[in-house]
Protein backbone atom coordinates (compact mmCIF):
# COMPACT_ATOMS: atom_id res chain seq x y z
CA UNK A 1 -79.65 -133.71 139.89
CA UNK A 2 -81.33 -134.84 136.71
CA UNK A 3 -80.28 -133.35 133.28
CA UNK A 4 -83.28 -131.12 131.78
CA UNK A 5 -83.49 -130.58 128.55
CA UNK A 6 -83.84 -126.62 127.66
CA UNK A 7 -84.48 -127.04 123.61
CA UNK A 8 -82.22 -126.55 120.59
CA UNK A 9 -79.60 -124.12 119.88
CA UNK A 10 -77.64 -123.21 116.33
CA UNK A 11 -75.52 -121.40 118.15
CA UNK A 12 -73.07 -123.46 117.55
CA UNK A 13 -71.94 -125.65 114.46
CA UNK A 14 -73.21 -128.52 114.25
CA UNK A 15 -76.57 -127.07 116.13
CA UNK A 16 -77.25 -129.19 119.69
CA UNK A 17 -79.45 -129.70 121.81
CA UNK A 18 -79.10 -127.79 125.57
CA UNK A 19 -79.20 -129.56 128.84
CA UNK A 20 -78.81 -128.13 132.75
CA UNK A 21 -78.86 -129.82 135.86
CA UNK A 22 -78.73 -127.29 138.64
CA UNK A 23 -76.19 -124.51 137.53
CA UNK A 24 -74.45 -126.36 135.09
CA UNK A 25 -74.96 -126.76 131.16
CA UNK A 26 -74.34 -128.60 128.53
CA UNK A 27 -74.63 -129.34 124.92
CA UNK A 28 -75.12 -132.25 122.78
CA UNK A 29 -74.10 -131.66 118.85
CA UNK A 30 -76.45 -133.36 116.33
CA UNK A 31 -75.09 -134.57 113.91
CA UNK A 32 -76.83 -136.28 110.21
CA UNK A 33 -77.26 -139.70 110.39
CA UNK A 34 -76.52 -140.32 114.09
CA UNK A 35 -79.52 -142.54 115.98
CA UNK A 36 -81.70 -140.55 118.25
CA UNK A 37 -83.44 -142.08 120.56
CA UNK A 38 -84.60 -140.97 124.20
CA UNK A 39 -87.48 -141.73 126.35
CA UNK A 40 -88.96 -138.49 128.87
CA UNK A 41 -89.09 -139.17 132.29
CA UNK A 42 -91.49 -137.46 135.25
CA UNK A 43 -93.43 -134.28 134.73
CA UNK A 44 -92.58 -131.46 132.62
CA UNK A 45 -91.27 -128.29 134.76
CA UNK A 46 -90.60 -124.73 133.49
CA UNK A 47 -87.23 -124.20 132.28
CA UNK A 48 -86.95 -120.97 133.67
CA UNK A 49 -85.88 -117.35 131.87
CA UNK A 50 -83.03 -115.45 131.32
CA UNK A 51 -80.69 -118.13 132.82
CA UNK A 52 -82.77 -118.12 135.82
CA UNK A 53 -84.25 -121.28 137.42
CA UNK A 54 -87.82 -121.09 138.08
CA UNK A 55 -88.58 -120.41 141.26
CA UNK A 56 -91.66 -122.39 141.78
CA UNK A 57 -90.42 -125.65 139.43
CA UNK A 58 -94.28 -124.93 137.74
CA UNK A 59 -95.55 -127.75 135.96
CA UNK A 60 -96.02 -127.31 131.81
CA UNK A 61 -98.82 -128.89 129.73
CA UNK A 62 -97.31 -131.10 127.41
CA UNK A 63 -98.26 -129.22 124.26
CA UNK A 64 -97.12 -126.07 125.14
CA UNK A 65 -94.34 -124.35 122.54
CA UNK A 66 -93.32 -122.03 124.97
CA UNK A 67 -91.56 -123.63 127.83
CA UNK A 68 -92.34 -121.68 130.56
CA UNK A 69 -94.80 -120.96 132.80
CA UNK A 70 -96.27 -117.55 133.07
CA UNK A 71 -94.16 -115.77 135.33
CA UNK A 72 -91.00 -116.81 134.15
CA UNK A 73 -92.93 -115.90 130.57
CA UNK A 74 -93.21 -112.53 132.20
CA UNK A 75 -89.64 -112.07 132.75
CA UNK A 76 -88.83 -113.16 129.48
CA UNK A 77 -90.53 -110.95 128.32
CA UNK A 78 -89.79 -107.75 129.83
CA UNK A 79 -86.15 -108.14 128.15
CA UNK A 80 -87.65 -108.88 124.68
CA UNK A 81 -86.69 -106.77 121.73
CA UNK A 82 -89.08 -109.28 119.87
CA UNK A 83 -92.36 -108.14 122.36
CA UNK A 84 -91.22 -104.41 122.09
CA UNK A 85 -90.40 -103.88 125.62
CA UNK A 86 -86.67 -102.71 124.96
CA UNK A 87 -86.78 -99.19 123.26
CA UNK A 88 -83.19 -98.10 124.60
CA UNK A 89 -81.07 -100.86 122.83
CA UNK A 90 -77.87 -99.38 121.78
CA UNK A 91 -76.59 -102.24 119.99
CA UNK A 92 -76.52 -102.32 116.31
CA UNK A 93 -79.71 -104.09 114.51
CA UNK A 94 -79.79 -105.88 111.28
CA UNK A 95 -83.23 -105.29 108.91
CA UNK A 96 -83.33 -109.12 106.90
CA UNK A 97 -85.22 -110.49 104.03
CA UNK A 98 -86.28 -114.60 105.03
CA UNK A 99 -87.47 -116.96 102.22
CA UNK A 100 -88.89 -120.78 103.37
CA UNK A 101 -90.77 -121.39 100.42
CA UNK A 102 -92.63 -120.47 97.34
CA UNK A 103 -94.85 -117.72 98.55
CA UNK A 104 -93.38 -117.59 102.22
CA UNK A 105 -91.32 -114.50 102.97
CA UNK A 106 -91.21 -112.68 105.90
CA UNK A 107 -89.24 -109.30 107.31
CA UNK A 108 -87.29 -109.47 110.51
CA UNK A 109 -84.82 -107.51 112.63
CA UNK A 110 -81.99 -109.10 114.79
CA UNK A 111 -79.41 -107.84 116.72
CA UNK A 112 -75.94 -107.56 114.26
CA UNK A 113 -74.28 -109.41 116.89
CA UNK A 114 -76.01 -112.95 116.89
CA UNK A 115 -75.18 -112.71 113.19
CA UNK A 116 -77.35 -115.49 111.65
CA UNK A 117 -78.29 -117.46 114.41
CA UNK A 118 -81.93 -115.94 114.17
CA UNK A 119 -82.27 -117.09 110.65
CA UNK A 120 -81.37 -120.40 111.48
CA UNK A 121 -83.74 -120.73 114.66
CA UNK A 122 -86.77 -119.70 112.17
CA UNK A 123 -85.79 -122.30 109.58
CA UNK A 124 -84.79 -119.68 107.02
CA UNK A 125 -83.93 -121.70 103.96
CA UNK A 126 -82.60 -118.44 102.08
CA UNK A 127 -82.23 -115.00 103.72
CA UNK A 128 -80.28 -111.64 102.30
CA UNK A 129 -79.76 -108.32 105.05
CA UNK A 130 -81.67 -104.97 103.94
CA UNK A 131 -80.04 -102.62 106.31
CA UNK A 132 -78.13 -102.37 109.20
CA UNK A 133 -78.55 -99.02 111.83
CA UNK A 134 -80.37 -98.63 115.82
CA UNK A 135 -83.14 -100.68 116.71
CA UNK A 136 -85.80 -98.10 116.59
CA UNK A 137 -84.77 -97.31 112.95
CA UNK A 138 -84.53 -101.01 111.89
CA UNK A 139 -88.15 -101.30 113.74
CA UNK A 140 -89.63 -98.26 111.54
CA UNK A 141 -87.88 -100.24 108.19
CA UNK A 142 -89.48 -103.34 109.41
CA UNK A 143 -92.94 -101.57 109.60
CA UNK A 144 -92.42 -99.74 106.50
CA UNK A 145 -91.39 -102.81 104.45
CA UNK A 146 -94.06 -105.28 105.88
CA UNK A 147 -96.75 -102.71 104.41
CA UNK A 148 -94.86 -101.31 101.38
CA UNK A 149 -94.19 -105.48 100.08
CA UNK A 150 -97.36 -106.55 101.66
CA UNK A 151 -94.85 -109.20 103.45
CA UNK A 152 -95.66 -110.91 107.60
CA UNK A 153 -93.15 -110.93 110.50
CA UNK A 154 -94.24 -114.49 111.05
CA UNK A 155 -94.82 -117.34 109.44
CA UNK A 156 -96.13 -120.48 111.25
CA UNK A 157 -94.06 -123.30 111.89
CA UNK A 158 -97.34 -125.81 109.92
CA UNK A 159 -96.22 -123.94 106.83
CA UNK A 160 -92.61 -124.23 106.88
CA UNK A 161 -92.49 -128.22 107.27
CA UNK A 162 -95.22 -128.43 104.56
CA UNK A 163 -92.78 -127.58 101.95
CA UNK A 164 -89.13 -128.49 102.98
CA UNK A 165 -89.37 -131.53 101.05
CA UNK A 166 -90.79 -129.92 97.81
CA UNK A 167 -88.25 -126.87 97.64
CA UNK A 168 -86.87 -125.82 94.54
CA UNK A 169 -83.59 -127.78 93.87
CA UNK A 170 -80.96 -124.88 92.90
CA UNK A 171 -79.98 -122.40 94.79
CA UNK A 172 -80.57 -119.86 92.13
CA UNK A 173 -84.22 -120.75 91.60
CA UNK A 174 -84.44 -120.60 95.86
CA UNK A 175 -83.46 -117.02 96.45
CA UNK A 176 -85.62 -115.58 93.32
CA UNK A 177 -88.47 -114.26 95.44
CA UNK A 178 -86.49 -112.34 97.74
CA UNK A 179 -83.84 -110.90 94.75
CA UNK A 180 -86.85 -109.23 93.25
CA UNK A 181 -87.90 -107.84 96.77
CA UNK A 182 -84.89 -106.73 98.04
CA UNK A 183 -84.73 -104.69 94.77
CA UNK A 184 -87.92 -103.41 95.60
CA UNK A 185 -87.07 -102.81 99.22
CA UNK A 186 -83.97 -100.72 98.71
CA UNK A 187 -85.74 -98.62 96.34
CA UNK A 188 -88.54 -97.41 98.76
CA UNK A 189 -88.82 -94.57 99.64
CA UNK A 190 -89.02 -93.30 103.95
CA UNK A 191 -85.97 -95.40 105.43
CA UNK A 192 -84.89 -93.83 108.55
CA UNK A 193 -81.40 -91.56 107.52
CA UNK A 194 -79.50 -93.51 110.91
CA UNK A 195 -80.23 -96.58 108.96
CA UNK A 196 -77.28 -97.94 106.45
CA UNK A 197 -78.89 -100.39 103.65
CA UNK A 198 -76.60 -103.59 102.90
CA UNK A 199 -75.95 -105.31 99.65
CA UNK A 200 -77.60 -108.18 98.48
CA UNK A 201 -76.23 -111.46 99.43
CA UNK A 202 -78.68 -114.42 99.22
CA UNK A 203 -77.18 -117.32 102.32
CA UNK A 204 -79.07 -120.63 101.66
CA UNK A 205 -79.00 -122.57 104.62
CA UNK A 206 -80.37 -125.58 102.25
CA UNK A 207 -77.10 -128.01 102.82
CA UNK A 208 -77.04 -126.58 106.50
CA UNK A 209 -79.92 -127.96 107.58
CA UNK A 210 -79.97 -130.34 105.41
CA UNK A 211 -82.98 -130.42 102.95
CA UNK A 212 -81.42 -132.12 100.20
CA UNK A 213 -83.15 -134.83 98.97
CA UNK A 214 -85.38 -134.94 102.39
CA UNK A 215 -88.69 -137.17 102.69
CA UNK A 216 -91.96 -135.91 103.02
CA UNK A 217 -93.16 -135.60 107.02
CA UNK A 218 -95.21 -138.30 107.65
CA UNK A 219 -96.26 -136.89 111.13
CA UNK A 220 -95.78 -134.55 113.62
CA UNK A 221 -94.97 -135.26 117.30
CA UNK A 222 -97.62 -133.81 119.45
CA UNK A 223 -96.61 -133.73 123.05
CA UNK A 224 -94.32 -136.10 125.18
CA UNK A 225 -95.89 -137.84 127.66
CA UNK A 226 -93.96 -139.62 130.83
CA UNK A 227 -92.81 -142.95 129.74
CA UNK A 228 -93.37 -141.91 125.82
CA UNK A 229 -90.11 -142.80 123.71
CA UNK A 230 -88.95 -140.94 120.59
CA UNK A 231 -86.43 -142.72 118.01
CA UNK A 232 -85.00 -142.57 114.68
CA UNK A 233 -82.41 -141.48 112.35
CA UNK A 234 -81.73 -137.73 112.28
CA UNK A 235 -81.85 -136.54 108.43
CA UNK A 236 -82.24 -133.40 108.92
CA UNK A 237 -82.63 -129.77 111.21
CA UNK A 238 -84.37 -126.32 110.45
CA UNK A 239 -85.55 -124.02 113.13
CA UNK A 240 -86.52 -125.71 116.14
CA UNK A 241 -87.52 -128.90 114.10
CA UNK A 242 -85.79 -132.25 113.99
CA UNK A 243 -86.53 -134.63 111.17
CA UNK A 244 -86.39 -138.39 112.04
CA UNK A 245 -86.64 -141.46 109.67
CA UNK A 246 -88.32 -143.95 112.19
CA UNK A 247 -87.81 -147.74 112.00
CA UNK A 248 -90.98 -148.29 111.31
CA UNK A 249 -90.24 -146.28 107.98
CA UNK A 250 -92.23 -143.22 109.02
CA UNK A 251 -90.58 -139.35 108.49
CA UNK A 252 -91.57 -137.69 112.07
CA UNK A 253 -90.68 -134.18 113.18
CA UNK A 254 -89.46 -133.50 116.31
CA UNK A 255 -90.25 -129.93 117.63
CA UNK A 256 -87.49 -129.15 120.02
CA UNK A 257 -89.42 -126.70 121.80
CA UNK A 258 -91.89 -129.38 122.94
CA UNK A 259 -88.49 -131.46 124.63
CA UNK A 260 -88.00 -128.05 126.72
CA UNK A 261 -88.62 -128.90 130.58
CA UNK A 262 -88.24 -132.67 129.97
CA UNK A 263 -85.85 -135.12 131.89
CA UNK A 264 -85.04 -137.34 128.80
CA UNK A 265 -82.94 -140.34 129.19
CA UNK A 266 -81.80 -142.64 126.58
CA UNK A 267 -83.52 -145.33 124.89
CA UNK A 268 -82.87 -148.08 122.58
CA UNK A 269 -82.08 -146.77 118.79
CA UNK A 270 -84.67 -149.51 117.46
CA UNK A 271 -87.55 -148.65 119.53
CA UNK A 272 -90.95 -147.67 118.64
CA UNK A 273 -92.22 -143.92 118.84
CA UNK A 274 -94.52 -144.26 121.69
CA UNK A 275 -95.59 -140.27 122.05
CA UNK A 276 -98.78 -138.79 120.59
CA UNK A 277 -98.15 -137.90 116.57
CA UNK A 278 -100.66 -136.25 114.75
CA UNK A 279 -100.50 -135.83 110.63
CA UNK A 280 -99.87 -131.85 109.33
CA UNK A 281 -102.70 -130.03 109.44
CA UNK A 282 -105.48 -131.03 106.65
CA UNK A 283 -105.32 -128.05 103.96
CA UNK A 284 -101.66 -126.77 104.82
CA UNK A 285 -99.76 -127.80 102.04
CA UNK A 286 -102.59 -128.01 99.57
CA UNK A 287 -103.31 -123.81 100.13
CA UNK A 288 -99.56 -123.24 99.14
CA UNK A 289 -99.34 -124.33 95.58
C-alpha cells in the first residue's frame, strides 16, 4: 500500500512529518537545511479520525485545511475539548498566554499532559502558563480572560506568516506584551477557586522553529494538485507551516495541513515548484504595523 501523508507533528524533536500505509506509521524528522522535495501522486483521500481509517476513502478538495471529509470531521469532533463536546475531562488543563507578534496574542487551554506541543502546533513564538486546574475551570478562566484583556482564542494562520520575518530580535523585547498581561491576568478578579495560577515563565520557541534571520514569504502554496511538485531548502517550521527557499530564489510556505491525504513521492531537490502559489493576502501585513 502507498504511504499517505497525515500532516506535521512537534511531537517529537526535531518536528516530522506523519505517514501511514494501512495500519502502520511512520515519521520523517525535518531537519534545517535538509532538501525537500516531493511530487503528490493520485487524488487526495480523507485521512481518517481518531486513528481510524475512513471508511469510505472520500475524496478532499485540494484546498481544504481540514483533512477530512465530513463524517470522519464528525467523529473528530465529538472527542474535541477544542469544539466543547467533552465536559467530563478529568485530566488536568493548563490556562496559557500565546504571543506571535506585535499586537497578536491570544488565550488558550491545553491539556497539562501534551505539555507544549499545542503551542508549537499554533506557531507560538513566545507563550507563559496562567493557571493550571479541571477543564471546566480553565474554560471559565479562558472566557473570563478573553473579555477582561479584550484578547481572541484564534488568530489566523495569514497573520502569523505576515510577521515571522519582521519579529523583534531579543528575546526580551518578544515576550513584553504578554509580561504586562499576565500581570494583568493574575490580578483579575473571578478565577474559579479549583483553579491553581502558575508563575510567569516566558518559552520563546524563536530558535525552535527557527525564525532567526528568516526571509520574507514570497508566496504561499495553495493546493497540490496530482502531478504538482514542491522543492526547496527547509529554513524554517512554526505551526503547521514549512518555510522553503526555492531554487528559483523564491521563500514559499508550505502548509502541512494541505499535504494531509496526499500520496507524495520524492522528487528531484532542483526541481521547479509546479503547484498553485498565491502571494499573502493584499492588506495583511500592512493592517499590523
Amino acid at each position: 500500500m502507498p504511504w499517505q501523508c497525515k500532516g506535521l507533528t512537534w511531537a517529537t524533536t526535531p518536528p516530522g512529518l506523519r505517514w501511514a500505509s494501512g495500519s502502520s506509521s511512520r515519521v520523517s524528522p525535518l531537519v534545517y537545511g535538509q532538501e525537500i522535495a516531493f511530487r503528490a501522486v493520485g487524488q487526495r483521500r480523507c485521512a481518517g479520525a481518531r486513528g481510524n481509517v475512513c471508511p469510505v476513502g472520500a475524496v478532499l478538495p485540494g484546498r481544504s485545511t481540514g483533512g477530512l471529509c465530513p463524517e470522519c470531521a464528525r467523529l473528530d469532533r465529538a472527542h474535541s475539548v477544542a469544539a466543547d463536546t467533552v465536559a467530563d475531562d478529568p485530566r488536568p488543563y493548563r490556562v496559557y498566554l500565546a504571543w506571535f507578534g506585535p499586537g497578536m496574542v491570544k488565550v488558550g487551554i491545553t491539556a497539562e499532559e501534551r505539555g507544549p506541543a499545542r503551542l508549537l502546533e499554533q506557531g507560538a513564538v513566545v507563550f507563559t502558563w496562567l493557571g493550571r486546574g479541571p477543564l471546566m475551570s480553565a474554560r471559565r478562566t479562558e472566557e473570563l480572560l478573553r473579555a477582561a484583556l479584550g484578547v481572541p482564542d484564534r488568530i489566523a494562520y495569514a497573520q502569523k506568516r505576515a510577521v515571522r520575518a519582521v519579529l523583534p530580535a531579543g528575546a526580551a523585547e518578544r515576550a513584553g506584551e504578554i509580561t504586562e498581561l499576565y500581570a494583568r491576568a493574575v490580578a483579575l478578579e473571578g478565577w474559579p477557586e479549583a483553579l491553581e495560577r502558575v508563575g510567569f515563565e516566558a518559552v520563546d520557541h524563536a530558535g525552535v522553529f527557527g525564525l532567526e534571520g528568516l526571509p520574507a514569504v514570497s508566496g504561499v502554496v495553495r493546493e497540490l494538485v496530482d502531478g504538482g511538485t514542491v522543492a526547496g531548502r527547509l529554513i524554517a517550521a512554526a505551526g503547521p507551516d514549512l518555510h522553503l527557499h526555492a531554487h528559483d530564489g523564491r521563500v514559499i510556505v508550505v502548509d502541512t495541513r494541505l499535504l494531509s491525504g496526499w500520496e507524495l513521492v520524492g522528487a528531484d531537490p532542483q526541481a521547479a515548484v509546479t503547484v498553485p502559489v498565491e502571494d499573502l493576502p493584499r492588506g495583511v501585513q500592512d493592517g499590523l504595523f
